[in-house]
PDB file of N, CA and C in Angstrom:
ATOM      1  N   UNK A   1     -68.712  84.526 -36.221  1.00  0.00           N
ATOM      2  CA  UNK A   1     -67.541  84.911 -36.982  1.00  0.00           C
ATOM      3  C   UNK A   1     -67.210  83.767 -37.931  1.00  0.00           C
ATOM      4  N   UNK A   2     -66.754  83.948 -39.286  1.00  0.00           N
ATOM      5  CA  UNK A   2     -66.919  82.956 -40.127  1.00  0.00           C
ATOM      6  C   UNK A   2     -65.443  83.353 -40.649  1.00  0.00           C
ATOM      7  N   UNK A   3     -64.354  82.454 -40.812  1.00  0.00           N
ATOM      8  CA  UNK A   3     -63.288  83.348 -41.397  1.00  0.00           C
ATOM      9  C   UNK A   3     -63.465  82.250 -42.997  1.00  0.00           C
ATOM     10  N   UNK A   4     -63.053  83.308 -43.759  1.00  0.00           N
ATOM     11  CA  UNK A   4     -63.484  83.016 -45.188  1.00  0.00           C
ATOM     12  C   UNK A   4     -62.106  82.997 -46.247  1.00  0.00           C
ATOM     13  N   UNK A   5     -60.951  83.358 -45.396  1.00  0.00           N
ATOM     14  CA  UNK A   5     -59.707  82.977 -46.335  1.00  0.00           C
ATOM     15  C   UNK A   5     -58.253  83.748 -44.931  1.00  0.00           C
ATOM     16  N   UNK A   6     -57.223  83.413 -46.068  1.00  0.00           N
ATOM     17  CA  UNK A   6     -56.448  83.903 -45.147  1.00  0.00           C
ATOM     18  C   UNK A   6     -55.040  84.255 -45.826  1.00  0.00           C
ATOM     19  N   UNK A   7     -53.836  85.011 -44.970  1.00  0.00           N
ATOM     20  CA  UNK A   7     -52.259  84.716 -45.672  1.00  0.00           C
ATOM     21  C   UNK A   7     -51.931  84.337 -44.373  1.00  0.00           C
ATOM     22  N   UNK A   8     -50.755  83.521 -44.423  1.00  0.00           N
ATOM     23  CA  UNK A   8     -49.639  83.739 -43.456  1.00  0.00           C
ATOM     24  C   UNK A   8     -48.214  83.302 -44.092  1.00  0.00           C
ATOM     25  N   UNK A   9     -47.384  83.873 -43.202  1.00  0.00           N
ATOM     26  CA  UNK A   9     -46.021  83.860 -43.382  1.00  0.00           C
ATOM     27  C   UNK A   9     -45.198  83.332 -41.895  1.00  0.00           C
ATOM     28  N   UNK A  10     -44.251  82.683 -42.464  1.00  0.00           N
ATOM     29  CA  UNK A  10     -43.153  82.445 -41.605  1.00  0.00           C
ATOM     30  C   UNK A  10     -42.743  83.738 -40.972  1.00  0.00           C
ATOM     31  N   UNK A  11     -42.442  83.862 -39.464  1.00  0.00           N
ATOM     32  CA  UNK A  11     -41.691  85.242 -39.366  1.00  0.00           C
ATOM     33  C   UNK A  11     -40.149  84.536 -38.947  1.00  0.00           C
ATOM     34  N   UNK A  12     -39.008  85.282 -39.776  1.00  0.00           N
ATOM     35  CA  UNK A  12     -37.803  85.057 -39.281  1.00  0.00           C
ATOM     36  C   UNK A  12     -37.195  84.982 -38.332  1.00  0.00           C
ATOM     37  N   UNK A  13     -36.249  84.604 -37.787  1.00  0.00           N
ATOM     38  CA  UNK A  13     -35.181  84.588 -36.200  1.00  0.00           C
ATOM     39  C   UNK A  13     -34.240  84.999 -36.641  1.00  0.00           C
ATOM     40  N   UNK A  14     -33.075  86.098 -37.355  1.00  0.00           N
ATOM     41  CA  UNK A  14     -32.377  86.095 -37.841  1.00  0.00           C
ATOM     42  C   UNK A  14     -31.074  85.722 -36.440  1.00  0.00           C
ATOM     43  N   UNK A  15     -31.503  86.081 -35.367  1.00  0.00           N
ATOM     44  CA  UNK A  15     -30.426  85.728 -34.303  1.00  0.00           C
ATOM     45  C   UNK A  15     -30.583  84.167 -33.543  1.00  0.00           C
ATOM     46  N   UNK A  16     -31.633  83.819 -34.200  1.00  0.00           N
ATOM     47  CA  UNK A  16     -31.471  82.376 -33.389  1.00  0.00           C
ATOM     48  C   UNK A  16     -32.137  82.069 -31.926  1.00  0.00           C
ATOM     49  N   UNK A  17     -32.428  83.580 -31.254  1.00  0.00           N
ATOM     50  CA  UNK A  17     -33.131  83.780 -30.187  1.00  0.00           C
ATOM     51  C   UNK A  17     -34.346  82.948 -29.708  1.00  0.00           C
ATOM     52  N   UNK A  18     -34.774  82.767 -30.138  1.00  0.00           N
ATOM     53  CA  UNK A  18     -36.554  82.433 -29.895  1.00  0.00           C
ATOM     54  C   UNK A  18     -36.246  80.536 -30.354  1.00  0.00           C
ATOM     55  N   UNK A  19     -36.984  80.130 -29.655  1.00  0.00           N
ATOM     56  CA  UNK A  19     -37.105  78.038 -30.000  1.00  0.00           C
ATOM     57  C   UNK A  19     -38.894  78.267 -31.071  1.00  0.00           C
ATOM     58  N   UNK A  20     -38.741  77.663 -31.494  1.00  0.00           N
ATOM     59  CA  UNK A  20     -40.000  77.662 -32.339  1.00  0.00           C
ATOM     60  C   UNK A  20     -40.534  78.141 -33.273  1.00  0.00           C
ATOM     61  N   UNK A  21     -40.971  78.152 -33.937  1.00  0.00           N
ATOM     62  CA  UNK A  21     -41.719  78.879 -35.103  1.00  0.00           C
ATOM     63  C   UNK A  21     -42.722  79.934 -35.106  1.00  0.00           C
ATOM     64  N   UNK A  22     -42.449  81.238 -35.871  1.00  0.00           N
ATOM     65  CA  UNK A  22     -43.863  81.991 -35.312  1.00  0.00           C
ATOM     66  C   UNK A  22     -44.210  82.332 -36.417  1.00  0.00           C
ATOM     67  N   UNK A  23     -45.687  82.567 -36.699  1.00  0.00           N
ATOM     68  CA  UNK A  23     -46.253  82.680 -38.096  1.00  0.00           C
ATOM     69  C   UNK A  23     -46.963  83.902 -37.356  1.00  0.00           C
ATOM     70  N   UNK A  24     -47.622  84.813 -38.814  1.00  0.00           N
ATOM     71  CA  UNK A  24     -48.294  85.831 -39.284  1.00  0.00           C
ATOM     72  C   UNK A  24     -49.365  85.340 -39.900  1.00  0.00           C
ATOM     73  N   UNK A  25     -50.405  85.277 -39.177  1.00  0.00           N
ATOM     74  CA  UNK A  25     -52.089  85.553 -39.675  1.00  0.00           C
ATOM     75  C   UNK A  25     -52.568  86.607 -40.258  1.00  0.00           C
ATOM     76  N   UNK A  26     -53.233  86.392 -41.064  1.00  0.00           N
ATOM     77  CA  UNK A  26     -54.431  87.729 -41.582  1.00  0.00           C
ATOM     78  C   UNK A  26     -55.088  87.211 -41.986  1.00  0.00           C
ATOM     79  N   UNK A  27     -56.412  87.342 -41.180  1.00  0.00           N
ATOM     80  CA  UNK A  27     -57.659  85.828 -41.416  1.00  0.00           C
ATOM     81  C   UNK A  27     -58.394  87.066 -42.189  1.00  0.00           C
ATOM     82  N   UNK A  28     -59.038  86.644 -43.322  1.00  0.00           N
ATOM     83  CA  UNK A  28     -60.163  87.795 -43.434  1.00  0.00           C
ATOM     84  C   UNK A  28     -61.836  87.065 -42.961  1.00  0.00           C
ATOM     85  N   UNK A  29     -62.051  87.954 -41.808  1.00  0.00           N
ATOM     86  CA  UNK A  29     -63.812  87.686 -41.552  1.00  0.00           C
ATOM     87  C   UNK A  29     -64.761  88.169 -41.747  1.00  0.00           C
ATOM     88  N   UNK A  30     -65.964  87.364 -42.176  1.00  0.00           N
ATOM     89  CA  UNK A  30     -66.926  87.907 -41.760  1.00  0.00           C
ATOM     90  C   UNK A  30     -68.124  87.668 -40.955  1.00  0.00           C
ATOM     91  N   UNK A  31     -68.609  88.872 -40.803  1.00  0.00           N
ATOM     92  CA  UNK A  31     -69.374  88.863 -39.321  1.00  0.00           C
ATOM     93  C   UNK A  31     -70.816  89.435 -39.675  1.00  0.00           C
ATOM     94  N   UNK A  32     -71.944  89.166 -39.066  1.00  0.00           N
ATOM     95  CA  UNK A  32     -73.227  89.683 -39.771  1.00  0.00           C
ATOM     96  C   UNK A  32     -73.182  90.695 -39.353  1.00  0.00           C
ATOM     97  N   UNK A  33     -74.090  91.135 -39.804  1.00  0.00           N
ATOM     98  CA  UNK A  33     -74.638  93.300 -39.480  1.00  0.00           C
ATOM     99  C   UNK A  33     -74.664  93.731 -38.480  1.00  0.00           C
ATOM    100  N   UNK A  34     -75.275  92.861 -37.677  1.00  0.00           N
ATOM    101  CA  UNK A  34     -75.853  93.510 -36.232  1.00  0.00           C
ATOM    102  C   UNK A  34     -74.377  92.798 -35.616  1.00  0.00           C
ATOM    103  N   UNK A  35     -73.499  92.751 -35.512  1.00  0.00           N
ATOM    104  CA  UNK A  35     -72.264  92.364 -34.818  1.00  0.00           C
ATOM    105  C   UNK A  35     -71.790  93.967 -34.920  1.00  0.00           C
ATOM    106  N   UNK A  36     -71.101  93.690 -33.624  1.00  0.00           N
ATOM    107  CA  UNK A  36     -70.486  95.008 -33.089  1.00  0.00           C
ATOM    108  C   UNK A  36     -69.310  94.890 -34.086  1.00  0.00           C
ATOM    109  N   UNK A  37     -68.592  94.007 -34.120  1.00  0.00           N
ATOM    110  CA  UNK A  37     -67.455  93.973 -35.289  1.00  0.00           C
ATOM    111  C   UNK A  37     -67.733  94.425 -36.482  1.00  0.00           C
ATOM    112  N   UNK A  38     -68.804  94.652 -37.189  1.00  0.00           N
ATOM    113  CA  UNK A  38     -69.362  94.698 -38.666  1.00  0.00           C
ATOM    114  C   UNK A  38     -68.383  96.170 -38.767  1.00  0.00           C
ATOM    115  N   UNK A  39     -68.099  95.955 -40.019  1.00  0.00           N
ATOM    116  CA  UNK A  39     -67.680  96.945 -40.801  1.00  0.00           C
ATOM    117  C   UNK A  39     -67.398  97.127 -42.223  1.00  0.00           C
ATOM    118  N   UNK A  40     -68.461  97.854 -43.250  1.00  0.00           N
ATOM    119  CA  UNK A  40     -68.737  97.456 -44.313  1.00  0.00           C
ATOM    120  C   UNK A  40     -67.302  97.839 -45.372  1.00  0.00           C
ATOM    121  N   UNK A  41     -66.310  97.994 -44.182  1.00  0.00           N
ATOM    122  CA  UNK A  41     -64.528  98.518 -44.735  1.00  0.00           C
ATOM    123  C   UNK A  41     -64.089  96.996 -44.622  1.00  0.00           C
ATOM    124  N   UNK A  42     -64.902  96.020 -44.412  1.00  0.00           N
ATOM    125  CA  UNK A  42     -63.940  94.454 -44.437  1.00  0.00           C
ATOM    126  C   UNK A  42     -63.453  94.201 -43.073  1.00  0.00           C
ATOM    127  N   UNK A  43     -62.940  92.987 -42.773  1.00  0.00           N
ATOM    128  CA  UNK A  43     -62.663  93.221 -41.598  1.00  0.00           C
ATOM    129  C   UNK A  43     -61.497  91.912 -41.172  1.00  0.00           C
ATOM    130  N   UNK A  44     -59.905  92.170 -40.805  1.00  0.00           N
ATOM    131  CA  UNK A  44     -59.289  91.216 -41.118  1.00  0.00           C
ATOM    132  C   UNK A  44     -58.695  91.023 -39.541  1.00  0.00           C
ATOM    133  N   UNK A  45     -58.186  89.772 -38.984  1.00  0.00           N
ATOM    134  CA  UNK A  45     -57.609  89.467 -37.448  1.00  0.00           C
ATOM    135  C   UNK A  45     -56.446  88.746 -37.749  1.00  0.00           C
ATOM    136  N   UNK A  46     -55.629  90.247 -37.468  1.00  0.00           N
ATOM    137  CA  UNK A  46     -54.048  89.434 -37.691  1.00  0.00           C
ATOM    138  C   UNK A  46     -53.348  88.631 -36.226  1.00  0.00           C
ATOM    139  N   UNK A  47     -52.714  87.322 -36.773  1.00  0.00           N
ATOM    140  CA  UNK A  47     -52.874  86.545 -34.956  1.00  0.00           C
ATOM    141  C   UNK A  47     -51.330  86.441 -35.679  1.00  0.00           C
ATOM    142  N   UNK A  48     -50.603  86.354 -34.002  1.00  0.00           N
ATOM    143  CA  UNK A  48     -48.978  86.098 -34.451  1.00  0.00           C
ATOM    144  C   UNK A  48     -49.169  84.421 -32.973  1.00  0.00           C
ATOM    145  N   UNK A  49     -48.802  83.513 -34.010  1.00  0.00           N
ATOM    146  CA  UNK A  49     -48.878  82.662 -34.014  1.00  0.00           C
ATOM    147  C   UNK A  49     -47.445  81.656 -33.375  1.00  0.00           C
ATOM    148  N   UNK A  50     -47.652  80.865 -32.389  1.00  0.00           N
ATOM    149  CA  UNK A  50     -46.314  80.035 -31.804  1.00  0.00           C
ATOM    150  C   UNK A  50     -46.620  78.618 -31.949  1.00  0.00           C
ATOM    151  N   UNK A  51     -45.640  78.004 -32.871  1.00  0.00           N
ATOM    152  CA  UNK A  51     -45.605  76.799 -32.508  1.00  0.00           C
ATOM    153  C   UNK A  51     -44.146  76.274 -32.739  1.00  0.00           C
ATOM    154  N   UNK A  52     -43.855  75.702 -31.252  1.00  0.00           N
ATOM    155  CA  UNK A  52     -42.447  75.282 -30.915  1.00  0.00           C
ATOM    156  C   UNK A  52     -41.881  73.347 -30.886  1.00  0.00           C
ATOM    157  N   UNK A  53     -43.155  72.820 -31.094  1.00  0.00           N
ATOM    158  CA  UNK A  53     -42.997  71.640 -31.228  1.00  0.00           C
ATOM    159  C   UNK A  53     -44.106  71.184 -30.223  1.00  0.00           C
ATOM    160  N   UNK A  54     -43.548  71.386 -29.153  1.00  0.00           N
ATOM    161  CA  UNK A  54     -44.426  71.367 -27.643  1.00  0.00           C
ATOM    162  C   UNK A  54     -45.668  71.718 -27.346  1.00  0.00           C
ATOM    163  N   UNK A  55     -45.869  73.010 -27.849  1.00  0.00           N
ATOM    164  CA  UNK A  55     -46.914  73.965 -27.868  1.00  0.00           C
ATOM    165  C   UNK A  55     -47.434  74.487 -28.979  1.00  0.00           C
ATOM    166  N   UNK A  56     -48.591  74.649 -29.016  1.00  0.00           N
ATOM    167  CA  UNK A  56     -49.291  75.528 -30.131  1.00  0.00           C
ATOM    168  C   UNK A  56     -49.907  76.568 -29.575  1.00  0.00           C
ATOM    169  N   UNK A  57     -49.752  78.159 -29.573  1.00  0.00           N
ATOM    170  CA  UNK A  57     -50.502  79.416 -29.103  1.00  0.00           C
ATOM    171  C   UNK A  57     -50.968  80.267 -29.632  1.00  0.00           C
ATOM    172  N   UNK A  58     -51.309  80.834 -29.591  1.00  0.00           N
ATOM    173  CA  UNK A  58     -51.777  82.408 -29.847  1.00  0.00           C
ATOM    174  C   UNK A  58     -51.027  83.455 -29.191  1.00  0.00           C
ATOM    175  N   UNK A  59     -50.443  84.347 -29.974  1.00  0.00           N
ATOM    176  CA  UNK A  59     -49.208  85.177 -28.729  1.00  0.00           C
ATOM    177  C   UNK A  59     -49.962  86.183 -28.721  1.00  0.00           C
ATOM    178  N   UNK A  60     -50.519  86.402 -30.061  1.00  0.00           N
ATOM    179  CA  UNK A  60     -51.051  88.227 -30.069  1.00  0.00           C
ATOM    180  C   UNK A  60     -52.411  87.977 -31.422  1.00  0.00           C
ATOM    181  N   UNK A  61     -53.518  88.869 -30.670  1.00  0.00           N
ATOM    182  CA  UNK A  61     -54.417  89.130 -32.090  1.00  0.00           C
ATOM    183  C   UNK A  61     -55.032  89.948 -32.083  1.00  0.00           C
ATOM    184  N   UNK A  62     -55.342  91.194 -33.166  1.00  0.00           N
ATOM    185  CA  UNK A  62     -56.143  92.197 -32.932  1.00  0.00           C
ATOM    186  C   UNK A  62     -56.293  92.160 -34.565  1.00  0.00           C
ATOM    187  N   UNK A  63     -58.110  93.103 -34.375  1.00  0.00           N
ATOM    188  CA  UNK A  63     -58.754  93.213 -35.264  1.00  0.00           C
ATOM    189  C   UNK A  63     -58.006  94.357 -36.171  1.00  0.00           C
ATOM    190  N   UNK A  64     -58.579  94.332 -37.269  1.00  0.00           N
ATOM    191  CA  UNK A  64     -58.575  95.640 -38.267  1.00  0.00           C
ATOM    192  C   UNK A  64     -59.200  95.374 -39.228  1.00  0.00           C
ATOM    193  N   UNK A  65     -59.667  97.238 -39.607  1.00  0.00           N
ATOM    194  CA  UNK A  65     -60.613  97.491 -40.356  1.00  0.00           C
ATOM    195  C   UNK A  65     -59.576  97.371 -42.071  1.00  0.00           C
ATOM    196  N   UNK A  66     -60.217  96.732 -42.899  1.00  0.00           N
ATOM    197  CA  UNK A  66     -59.113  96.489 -43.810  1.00  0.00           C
ATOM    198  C   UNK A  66     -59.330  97.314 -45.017  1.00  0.00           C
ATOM    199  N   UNK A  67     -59.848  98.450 -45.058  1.00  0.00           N
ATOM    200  CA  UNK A  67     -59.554  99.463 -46.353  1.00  0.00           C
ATOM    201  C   UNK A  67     -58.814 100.369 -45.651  1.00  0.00           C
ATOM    202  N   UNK A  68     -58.822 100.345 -44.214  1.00  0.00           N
ATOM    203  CA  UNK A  68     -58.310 101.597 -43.751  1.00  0.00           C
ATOM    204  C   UNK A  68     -57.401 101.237 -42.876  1.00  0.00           C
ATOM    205  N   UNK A  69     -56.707  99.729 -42.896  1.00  0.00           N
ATOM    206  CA  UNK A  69     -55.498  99.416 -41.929  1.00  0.00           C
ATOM    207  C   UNK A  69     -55.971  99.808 -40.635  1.00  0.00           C
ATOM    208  N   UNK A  70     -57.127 100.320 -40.161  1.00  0.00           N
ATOM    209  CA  UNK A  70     -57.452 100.633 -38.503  1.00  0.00           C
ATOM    210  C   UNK A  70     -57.558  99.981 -38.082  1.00  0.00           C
ATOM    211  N   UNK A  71     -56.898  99.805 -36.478  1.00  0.00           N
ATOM    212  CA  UNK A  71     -56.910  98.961 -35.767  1.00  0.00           C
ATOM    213  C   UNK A  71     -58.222  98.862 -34.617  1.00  0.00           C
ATOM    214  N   UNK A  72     -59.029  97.689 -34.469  1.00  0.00           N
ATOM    215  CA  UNK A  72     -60.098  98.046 -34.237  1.00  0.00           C
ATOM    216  C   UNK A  72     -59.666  97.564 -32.241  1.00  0.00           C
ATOM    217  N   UNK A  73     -60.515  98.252 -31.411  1.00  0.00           N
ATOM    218  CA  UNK A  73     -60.551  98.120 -30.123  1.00  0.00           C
ATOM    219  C   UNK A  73     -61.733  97.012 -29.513  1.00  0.00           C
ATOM    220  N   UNK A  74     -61.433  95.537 -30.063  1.00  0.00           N
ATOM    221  CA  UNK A  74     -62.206  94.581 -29.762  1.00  0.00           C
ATOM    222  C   UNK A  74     -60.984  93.364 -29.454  1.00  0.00           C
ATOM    223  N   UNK A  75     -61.652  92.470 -28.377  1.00  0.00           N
ATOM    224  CA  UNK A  75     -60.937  91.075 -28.107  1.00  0.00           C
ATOM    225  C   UNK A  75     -61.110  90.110 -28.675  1.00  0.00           C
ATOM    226  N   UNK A  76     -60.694  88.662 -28.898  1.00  0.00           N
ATOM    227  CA  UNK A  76     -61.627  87.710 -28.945  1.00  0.00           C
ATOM    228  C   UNK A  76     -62.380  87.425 -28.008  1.00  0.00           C
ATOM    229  N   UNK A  77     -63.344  86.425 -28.175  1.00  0.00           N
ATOM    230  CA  UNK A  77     -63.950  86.020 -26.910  1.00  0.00           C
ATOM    231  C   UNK A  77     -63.681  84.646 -26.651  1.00  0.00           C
ATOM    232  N   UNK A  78     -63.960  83.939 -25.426  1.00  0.00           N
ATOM    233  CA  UNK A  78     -62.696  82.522 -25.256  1.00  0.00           C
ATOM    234  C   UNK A  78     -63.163  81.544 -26.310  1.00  0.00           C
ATOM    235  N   UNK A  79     -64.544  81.292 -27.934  1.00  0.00           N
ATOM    236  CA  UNK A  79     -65.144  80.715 -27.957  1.00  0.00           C
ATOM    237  C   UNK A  79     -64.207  80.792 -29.918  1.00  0.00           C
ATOM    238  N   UNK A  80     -63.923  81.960 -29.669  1.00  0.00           N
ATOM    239  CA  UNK A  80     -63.276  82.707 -30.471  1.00  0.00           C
ATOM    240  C   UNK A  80     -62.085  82.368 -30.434  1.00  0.00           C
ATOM    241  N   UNK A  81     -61.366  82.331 -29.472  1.00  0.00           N
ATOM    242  CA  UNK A  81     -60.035  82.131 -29.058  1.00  0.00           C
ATOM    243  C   UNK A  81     -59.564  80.451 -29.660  1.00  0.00           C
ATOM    244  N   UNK A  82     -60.404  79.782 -29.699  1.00  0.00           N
ATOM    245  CA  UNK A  82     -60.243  78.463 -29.859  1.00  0.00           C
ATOM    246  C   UNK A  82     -60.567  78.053 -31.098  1.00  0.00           C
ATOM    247  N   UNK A  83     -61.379  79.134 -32.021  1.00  0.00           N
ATOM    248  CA  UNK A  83     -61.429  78.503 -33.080  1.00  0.00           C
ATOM    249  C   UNK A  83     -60.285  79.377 -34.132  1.00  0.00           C
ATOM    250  N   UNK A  84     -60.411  80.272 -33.264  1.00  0.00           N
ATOM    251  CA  UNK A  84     -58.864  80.836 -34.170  1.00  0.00           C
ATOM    252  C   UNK A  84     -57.652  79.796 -34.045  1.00  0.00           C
ATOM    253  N   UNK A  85     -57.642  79.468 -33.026  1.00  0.00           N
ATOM    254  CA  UNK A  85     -56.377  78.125 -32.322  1.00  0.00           C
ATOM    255  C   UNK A  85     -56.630  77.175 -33.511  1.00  0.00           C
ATOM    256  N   UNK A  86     -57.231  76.806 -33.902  1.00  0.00           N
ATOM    257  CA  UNK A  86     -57.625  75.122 -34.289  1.00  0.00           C
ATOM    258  C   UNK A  86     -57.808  75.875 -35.924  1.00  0.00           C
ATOM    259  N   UNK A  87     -57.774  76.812 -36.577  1.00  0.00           N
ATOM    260  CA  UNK A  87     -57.958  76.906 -38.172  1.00  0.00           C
ATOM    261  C   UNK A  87     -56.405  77.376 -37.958  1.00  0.00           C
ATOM    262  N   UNK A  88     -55.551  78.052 -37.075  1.00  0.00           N
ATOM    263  CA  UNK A  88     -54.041  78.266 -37.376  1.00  0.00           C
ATOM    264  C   UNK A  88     -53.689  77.089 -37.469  1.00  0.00           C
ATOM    265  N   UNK A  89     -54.147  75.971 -36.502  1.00  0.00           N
ATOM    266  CA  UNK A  89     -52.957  75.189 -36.318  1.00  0.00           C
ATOM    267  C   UNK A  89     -53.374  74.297 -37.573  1.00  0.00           C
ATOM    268  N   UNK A  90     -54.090  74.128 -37.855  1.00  0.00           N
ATOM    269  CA  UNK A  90     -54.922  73.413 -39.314  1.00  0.00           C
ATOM    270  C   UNK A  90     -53.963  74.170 -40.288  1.00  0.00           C
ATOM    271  N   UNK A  91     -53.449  74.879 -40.565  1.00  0.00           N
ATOM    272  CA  UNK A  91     -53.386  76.078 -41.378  1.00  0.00           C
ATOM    273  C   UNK A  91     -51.751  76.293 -41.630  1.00  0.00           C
ATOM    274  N   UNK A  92     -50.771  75.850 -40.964  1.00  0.00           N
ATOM    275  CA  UNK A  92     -49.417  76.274 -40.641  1.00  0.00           C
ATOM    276  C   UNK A  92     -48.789  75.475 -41.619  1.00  0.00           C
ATOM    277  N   UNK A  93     -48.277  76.070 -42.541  1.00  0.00           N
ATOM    278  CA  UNK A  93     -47.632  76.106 -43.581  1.00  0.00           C
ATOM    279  C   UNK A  93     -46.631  74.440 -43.460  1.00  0.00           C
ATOM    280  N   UNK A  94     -46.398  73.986 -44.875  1.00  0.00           N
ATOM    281  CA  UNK A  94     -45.360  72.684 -44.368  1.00  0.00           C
ATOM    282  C   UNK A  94     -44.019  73.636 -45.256  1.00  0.00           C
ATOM    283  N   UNK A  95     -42.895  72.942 -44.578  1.00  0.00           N
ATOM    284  CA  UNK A  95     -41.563  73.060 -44.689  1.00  0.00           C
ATOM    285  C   UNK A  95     -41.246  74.049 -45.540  1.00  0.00           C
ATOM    286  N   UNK A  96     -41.313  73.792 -46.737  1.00  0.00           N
ATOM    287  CA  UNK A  96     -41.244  74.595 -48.121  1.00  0.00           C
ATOM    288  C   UNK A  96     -41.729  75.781 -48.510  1.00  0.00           C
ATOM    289  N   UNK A  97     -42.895  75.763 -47.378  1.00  0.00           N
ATOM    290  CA  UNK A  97     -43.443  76.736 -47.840  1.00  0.00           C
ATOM    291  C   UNK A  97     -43.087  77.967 -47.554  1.00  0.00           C
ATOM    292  N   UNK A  98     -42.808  79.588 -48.251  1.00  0.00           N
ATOM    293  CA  UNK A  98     -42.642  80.535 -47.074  1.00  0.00           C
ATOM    294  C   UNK A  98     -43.773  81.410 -46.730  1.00  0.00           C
ATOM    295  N   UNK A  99     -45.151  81.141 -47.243  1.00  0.00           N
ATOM    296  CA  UNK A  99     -45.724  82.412 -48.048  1.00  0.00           C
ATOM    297  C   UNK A  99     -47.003  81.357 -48.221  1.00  0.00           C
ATOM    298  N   UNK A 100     -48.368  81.543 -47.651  1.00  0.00           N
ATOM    299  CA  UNK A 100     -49.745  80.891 -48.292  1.00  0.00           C
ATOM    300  C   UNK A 100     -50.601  81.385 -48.150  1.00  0.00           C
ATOM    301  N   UNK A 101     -51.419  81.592 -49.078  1.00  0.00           N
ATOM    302  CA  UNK A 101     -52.869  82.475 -49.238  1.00  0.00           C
ATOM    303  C   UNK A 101     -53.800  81.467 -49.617  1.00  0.00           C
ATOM    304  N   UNK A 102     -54.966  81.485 -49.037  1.00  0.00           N
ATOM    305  CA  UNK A 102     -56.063  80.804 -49.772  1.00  0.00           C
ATOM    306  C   UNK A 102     -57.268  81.702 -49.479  1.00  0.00           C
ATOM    307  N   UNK A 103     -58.459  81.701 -50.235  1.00  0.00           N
ATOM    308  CA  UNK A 103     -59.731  82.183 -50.240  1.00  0.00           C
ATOM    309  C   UNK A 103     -60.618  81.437 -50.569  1.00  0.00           C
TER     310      UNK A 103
END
């Protein structure tokens, strides 16, 4: 899995509820042919993202097919899990920012 660009966003607290920061992923990947993931519709892994000072996580991530918004029925795998960890946390916007895309 090669992720080749991305957006994320700040997500709001408007009540103050929650300690920490949570961001919105949409990694776009790609994956070779013979991968069960392949899908010549694109293929993007939106991760909702925690970091509270303390901690850095992964709360939630699932695939989708990205011409057709489908949500695809695949996991990461733990090898996966960690490199998604380590390009978010590489990746988390500074102060100012609300909003970053790169490709």
């Amino acid at each position: 899995m090669n992720i080749i660009g991305h957006t994320v966003e700040l997500l709001e607290d408007p009540f103050g509820l929650l300690i920490g920061n949570r961001y919105e992923y949409f990694l776009t990947i790609e994956v070779d042919e013979e991968d069960e993931l392949y899908t010549d519709k694109g293929l993007l892994l939106k991760v909702l993202f925690l970091d509270n000072g303390e901690e850095r996580r992964i709360l939630q991530s699932y695939f989708i097919e990205q011409e057709t918004e489908k949500v695809l029925d695949f996991e990461l795998e733990d090898d996966e899990v960690i490199q998604i960890k380590k390009y978010c946390e590489e990746n988390i916007p500074a102060e100012d920012e609300t909003e970053e895309e790169t490709n």
